[in-house]
Protein backbone atom coordinates (compact mmCIF):
# COMPACT_ATOMS: atom_id res chain seq x y z
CA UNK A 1 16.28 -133.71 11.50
CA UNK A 2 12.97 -135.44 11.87
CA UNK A 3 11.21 -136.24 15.57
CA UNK A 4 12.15 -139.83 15.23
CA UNK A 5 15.70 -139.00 14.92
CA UNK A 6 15.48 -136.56 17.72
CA UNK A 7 14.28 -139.06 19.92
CA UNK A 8 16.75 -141.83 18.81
CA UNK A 9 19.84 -139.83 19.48
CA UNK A 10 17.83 -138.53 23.24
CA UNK A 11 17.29 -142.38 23.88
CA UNK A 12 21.28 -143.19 22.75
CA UNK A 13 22.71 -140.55 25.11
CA UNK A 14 20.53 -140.78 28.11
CA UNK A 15 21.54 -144.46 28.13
CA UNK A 16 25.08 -143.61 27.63
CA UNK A 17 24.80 -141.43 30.29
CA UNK A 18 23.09 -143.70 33.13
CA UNK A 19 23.98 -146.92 31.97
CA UNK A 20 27.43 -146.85 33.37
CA UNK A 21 25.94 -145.84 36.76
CA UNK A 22 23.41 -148.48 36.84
CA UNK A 23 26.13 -151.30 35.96
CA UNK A 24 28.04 -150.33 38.72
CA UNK A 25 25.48 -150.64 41.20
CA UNK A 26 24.87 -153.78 40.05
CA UNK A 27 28.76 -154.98 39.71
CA UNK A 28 30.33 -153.59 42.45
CA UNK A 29 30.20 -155.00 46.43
CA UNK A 30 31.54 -152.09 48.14
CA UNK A 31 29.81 -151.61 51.30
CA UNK A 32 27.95 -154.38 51.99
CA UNK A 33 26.28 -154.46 48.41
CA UNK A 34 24.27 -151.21 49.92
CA UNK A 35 25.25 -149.35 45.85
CA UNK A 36 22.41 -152.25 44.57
CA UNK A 37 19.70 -151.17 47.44
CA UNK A 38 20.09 -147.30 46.94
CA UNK A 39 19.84 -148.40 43.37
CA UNK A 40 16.25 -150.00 44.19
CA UNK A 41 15.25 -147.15 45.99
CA UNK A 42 15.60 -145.00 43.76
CA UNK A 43 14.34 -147.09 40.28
CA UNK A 44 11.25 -148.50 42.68
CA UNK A 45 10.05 -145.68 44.11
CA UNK A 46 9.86 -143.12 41.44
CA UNK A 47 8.40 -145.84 39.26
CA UNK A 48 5.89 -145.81 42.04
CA UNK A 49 5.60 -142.06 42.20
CA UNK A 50 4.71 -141.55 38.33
CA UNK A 51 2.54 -144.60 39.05
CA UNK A 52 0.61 -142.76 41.64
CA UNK A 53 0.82 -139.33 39.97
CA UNK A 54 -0.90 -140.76 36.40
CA UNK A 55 -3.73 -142.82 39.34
CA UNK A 56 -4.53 -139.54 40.45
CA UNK A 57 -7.98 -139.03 39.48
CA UNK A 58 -9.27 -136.17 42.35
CA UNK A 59 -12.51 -136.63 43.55
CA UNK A 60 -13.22 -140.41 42.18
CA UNK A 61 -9.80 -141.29 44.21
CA UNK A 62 -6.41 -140.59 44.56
CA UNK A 63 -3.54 -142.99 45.49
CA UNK A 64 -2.16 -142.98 49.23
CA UNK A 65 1.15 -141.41 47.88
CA UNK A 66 3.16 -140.97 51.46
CA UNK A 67 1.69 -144.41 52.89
CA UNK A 68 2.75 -146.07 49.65
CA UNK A 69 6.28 -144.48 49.21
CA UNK A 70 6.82 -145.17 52.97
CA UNK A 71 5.85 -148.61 52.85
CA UNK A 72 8.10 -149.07 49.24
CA UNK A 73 10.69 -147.82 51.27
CA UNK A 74 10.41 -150.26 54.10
CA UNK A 75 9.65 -153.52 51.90
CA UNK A 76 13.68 -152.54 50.45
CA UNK A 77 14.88 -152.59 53.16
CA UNK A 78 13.15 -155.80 54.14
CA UNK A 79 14.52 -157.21 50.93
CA UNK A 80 17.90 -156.20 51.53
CA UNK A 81 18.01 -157.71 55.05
CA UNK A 82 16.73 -160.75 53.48
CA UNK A 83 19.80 -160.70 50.75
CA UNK A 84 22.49 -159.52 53.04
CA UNK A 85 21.26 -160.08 56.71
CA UNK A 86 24.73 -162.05 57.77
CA UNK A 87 26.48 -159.51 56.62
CA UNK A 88 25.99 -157.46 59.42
CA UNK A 89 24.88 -160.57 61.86
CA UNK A 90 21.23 -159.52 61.60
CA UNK A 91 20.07 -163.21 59.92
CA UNK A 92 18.86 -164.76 62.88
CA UNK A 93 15.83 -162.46 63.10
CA UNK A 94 13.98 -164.28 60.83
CA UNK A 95 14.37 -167.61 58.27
CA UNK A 96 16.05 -166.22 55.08
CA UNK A 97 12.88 -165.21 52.32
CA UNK A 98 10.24 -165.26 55.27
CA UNK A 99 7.02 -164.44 53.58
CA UNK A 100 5.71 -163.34 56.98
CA UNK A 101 7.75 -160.19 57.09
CA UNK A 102 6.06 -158.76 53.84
CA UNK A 103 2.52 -159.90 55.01
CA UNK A 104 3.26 -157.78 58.09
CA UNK A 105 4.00 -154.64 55.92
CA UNK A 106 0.88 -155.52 53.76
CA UNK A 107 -1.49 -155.52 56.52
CA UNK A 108 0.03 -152.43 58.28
CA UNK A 109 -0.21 -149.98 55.36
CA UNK A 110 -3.75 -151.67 54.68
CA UNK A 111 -4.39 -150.66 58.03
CA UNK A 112 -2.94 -147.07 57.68
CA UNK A 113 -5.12 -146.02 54.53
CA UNK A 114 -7.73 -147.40 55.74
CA UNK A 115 -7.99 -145.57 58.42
CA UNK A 116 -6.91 -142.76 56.46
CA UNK A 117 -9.78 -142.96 54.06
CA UNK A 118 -12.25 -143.01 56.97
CA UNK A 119 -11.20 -140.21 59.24
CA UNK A 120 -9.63 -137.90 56.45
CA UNK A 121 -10.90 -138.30 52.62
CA UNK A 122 -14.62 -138.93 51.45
CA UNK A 123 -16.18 -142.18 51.10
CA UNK A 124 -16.58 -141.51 47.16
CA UNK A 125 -13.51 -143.05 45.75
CA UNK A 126 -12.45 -144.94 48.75
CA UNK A 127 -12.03 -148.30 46.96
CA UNK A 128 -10.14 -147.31 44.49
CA UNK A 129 -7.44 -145.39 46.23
CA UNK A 130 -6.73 -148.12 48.21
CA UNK A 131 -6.82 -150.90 45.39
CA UNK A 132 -4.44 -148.26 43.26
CA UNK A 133 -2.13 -147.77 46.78
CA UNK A 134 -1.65 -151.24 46.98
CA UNK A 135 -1.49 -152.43 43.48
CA UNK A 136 1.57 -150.12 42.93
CA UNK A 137 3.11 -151.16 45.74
CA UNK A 138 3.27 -154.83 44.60
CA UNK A 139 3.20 -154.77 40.95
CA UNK A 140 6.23 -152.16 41.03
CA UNK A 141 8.64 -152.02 43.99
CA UNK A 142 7.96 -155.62 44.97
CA UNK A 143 8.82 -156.70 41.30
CA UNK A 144 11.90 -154.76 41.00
CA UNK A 145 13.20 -154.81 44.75
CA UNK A 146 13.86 -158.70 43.25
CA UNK A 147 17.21 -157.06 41.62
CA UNK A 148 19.01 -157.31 45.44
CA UNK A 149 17.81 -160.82 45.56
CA UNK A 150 18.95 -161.88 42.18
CA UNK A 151 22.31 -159.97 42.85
CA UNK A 152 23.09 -161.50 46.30
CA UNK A 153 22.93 -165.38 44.18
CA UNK A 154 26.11 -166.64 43.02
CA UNK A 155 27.28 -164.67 40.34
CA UNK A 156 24.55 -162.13 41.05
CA UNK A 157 26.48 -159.68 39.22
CA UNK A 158 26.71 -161.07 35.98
CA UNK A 159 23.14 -162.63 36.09
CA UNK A 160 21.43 -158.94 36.28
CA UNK A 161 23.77 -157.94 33.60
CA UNK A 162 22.41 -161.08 31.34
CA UNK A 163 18.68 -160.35 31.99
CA UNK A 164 19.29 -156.21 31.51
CA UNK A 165 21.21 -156.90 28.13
CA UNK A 166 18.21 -159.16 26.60
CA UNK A 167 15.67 -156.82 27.79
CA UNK A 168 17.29 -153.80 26.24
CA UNK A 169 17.97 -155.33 22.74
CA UNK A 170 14.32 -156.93 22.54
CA UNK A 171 13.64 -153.48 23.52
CA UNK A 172 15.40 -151.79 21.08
CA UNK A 173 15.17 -154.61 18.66
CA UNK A 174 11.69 -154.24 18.95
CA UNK A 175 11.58 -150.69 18.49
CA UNK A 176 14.07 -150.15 15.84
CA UNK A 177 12.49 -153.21 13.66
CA UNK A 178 9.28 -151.53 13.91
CA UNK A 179 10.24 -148.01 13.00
CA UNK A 180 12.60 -149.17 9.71
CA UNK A 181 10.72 -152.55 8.84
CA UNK A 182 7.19 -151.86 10.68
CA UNK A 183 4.31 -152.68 7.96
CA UNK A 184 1.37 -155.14 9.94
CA UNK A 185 0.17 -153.66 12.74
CA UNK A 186 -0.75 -156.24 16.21
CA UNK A 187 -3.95 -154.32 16.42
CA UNK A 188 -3.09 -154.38 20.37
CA UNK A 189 -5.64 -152.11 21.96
CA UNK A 190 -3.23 -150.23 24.20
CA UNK A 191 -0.68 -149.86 21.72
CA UNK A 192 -1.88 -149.78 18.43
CA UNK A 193 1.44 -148.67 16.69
CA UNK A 194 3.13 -151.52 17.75
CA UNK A 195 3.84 -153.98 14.40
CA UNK A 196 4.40 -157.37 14.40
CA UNK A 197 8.07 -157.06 12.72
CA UNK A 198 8.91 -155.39 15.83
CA UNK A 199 8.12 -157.93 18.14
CA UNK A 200 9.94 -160.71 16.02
CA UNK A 201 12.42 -158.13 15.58
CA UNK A 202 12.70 -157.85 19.51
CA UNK A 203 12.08 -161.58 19.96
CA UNK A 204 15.52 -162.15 18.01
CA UNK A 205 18.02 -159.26 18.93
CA UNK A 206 16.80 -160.97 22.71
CA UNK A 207 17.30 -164.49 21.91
CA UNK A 208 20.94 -163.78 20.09
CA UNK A 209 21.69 -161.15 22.64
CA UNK A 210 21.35 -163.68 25.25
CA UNK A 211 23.25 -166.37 24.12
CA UNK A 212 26.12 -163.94 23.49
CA UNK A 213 25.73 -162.86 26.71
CA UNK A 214 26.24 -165.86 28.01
CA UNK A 215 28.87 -167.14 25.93
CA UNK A 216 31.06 -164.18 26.47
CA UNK A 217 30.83 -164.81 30.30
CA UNK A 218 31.68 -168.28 29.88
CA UNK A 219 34.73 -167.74 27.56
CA UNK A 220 36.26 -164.32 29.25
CA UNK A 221 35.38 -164.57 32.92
CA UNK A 222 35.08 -168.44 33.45
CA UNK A 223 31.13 -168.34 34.50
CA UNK A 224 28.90 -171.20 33.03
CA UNK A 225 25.67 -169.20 33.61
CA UNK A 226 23.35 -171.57 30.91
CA UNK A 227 23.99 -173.59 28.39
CA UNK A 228 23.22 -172.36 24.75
CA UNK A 229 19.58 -174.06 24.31
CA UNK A 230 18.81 -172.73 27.97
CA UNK A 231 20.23 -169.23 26.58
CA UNK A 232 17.76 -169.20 23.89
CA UNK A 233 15.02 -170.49 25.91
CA UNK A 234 15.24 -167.60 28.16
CA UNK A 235 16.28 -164.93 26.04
CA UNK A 236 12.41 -165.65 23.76
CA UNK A 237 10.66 -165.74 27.26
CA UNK A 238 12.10 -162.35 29.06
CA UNK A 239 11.49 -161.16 25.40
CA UNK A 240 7.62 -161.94 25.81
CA UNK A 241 7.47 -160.52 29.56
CA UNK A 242 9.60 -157.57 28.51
CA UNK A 243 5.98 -157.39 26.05
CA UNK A 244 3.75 -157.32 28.93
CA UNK A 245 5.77 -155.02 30.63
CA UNK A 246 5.72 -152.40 28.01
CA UNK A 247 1.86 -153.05 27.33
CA UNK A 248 0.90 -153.14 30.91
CA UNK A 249 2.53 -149.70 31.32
CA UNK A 250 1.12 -148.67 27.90
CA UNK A 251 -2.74 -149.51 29.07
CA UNK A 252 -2.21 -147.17 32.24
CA UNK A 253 -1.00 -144.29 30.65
CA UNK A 254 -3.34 -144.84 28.06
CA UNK A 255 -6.17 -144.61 30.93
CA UNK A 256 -4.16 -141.87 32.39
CA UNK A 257 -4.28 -139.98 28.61
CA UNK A 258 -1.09 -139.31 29.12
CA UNK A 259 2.56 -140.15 26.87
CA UNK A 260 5.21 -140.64 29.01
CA UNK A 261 4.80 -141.64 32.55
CA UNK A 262 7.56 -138.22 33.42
CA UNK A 263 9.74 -136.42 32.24
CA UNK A 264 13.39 -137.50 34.15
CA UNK A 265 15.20 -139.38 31.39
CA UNK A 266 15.32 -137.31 27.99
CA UNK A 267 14.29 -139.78 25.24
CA UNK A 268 12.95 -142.19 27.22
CA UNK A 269 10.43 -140.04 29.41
CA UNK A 270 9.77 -141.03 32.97
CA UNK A 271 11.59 -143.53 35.21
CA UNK A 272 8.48 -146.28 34.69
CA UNK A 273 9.30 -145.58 30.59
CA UNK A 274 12.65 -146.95 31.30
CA UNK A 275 12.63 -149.55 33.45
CA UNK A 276 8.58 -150.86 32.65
CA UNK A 277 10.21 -153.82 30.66
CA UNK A 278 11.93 -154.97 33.22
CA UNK A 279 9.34 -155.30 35.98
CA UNK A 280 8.28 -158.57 34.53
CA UNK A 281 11.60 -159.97 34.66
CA UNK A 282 13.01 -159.52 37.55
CA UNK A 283 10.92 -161.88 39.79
CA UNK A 284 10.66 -164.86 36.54
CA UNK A 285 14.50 -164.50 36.46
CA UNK A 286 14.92 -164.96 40.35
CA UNK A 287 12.76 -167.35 40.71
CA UNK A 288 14.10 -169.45 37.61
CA UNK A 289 17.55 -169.81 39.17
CA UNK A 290 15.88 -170.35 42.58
CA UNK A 291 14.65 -173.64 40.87
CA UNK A 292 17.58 -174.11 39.15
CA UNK A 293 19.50 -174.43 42.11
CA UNK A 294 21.89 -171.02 41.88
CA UNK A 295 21.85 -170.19 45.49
C-alpha cells in the first residue's frame, strides 16, 4: 500500500471517528446550547496553540501563548453570552452583538503583553510577538467562535451542517480531483502541488454538495434554507474561501518549514489542518444570513 493510500484511509477514519461528535455539538440544545461553546473551545484554541507553537521563532519573538489562550478563552465566552444571554437572563448587560465588549478584550490583552514585553522579554523581537499574539487571536478564534452565532439563528443547526458539508466535499473534491486527475499545476507559491483540476474539482463537489444539502432539508425536514440558484451561489463562494483558508494556513507553515500544523488527528495532522478551511467561512456565512434577514 502506497503513502497516498495510507493517508486516504487515516483521513476516512479520523473523520468517521470525530465527525459524529462534532455534529452533535452542533445539533443538539441540551444545556443551554453549552455542547456548541465547549465545541469552540476546544477547535479555537488549539488552532490557536499550533498557531503560536509554528510563530515561535526564540530570540526574534515568540507569541504571548498564556495571554493569547486566556484571552481566546474569554472572547467564547463573550460570544456565547452574546448568542444565548436570555437564556440565563444575563441579556440586559449589554445590546445583543455589542462591538464594545470585544474592543474591551482587545485593548486589555494589548495592554497585558505589552507590559509583558517591557518588564519580562527583550526588546529584540518585541513587535512581532505582539503582532503574531494578536493576529491569532483574531484571524482564528474570532473567525471560528462565529459557529455559536450562526447556530443560535433560526435553524442554526442545519445551517452549520450546510456550510460544513460544502466545505468538506470542495475539500475533498479538491483533493481527490487533484491526486487521480491532477496534470496543470496553479503555480501558487505556498502550495505548489496544488493543480487546477483540483480546484474545479472542489469548486463542483461544493456547488452540487450544496444544493443537495439544501434540497434534502427542504424535502425531509420542512426547512427552506435557499433556493437552488442561491445554493449554487454559495456553495462556488465558500468553495473559493475554503481556498484561502487552506493557502493562508499553507503560507504559515510554509514559513514555519513545517508539514502539518500537529499531530492530533491521524491523516489530517493538527487541529488547524482540519478545520483551516473553515475559518473563512464561518464569519461570510453569518454574516450572509445576518443580511438576509435569518435572525
Amino acid at each position: 500500500m502506497n503513502d497516498v493510500k495510507k493517508a486516504t484511509i487515516m483521513r476516512i477514519l479520523s473523520a468517521a471517528i470525530a465527525l459524529p461528535v462534532y455534529v452533535f455539538t452542533v445539533v443538539t440544545d441540551m444545556f443551554n446550547c453549552v455542547p456548541i461553546l465547549v465545541c469552540s473551545l476546544i477547535i479555537s484554541l488549539l488552532c490557536l496553540y499550533e498557531f503560536y507553537r509554528m510563530s515561535d521563532r526564540g530570540d526574534e519573538g515568540r507569541p504571548f501563548i498564556a495571554a493569547g489562550i486566556t484571552a481566546g478563552f474569554i472572547l467564547n465566552l463573550v460570544i456565547y453570552y452574546y448568542a444565548y444571554g436570555k437564556s440565563f437572563g444575563l441579556s440586559c448587560g449589554l445590546p445583543a452583538f455589542d462591538a464594545r465588549a470585544f474592543f474591551a478584550i482587545i485593548v486589555l490583552v494589548v495592554g497585558v503583553i505589552l507590559a509583558a514585553q517591557i518588564f519580562i522579554r527583550p526588546i529584540k523581537g518585541g513587535i512581532y510577538s505582539v503582532a503574531v499574539t494578536l493576529f491569532g487571536l483574531v484571524f482564528i478564534v474570532l473567525s471560528f467562535s462565529h459557529i455559536i452565532l450562526i447556530k443560535s439563528l433560526a435553524n442554526g443547526a442545519y445551517y452549520i451542517i450546510v456550510l460544513n458539508a460544502a466545505v468538506m466535499l470542495c475539500d475533498s473534491g479538491a483533493y481527490f480531483g487533484g491526486v487521480f486527475f491532477g496534470r496543470h499545476k496553479a503555480d501558487i507559491a505556498v502550495s505548489p502541488n496544488k493543480t487546477w483540476e483540483g480546484y474545479i474539482s472542489g469548486a463542483v463537489f461544493s456547488v452540487v454538495g450544496m444544493i443537495i444539502a439544501n434540497q434534502v432539508f427542504d424535502t425531509f425536514f420542512n426547512a427552506r434554507l435557499f433556493s437552488v440558484v442561491e445554493a449554487a451561489v454559495l456553495g462556488f463562494a465558500i468553495c473559493v474561501l475554503t481556498a484561502i483558508g487552506d493557502l493562508s494556513e499553507s503560507a504559515v507553515k510554509r514559513d514555519a518549514g513545517v508539514k502539518d500544523s500537529g499531530t492530533i488527528i491521524p491523516g489530517h495532522g493538527g487541529m488547524w489542518d482540519a478545520f483551516d478551511a473553515v475559518l473563512f467561512n464561518l464569519p461570510f456565512f453569518y454574516y450572509y444570513l445576518i443580511i438576509k434577514g435569518v435572525v
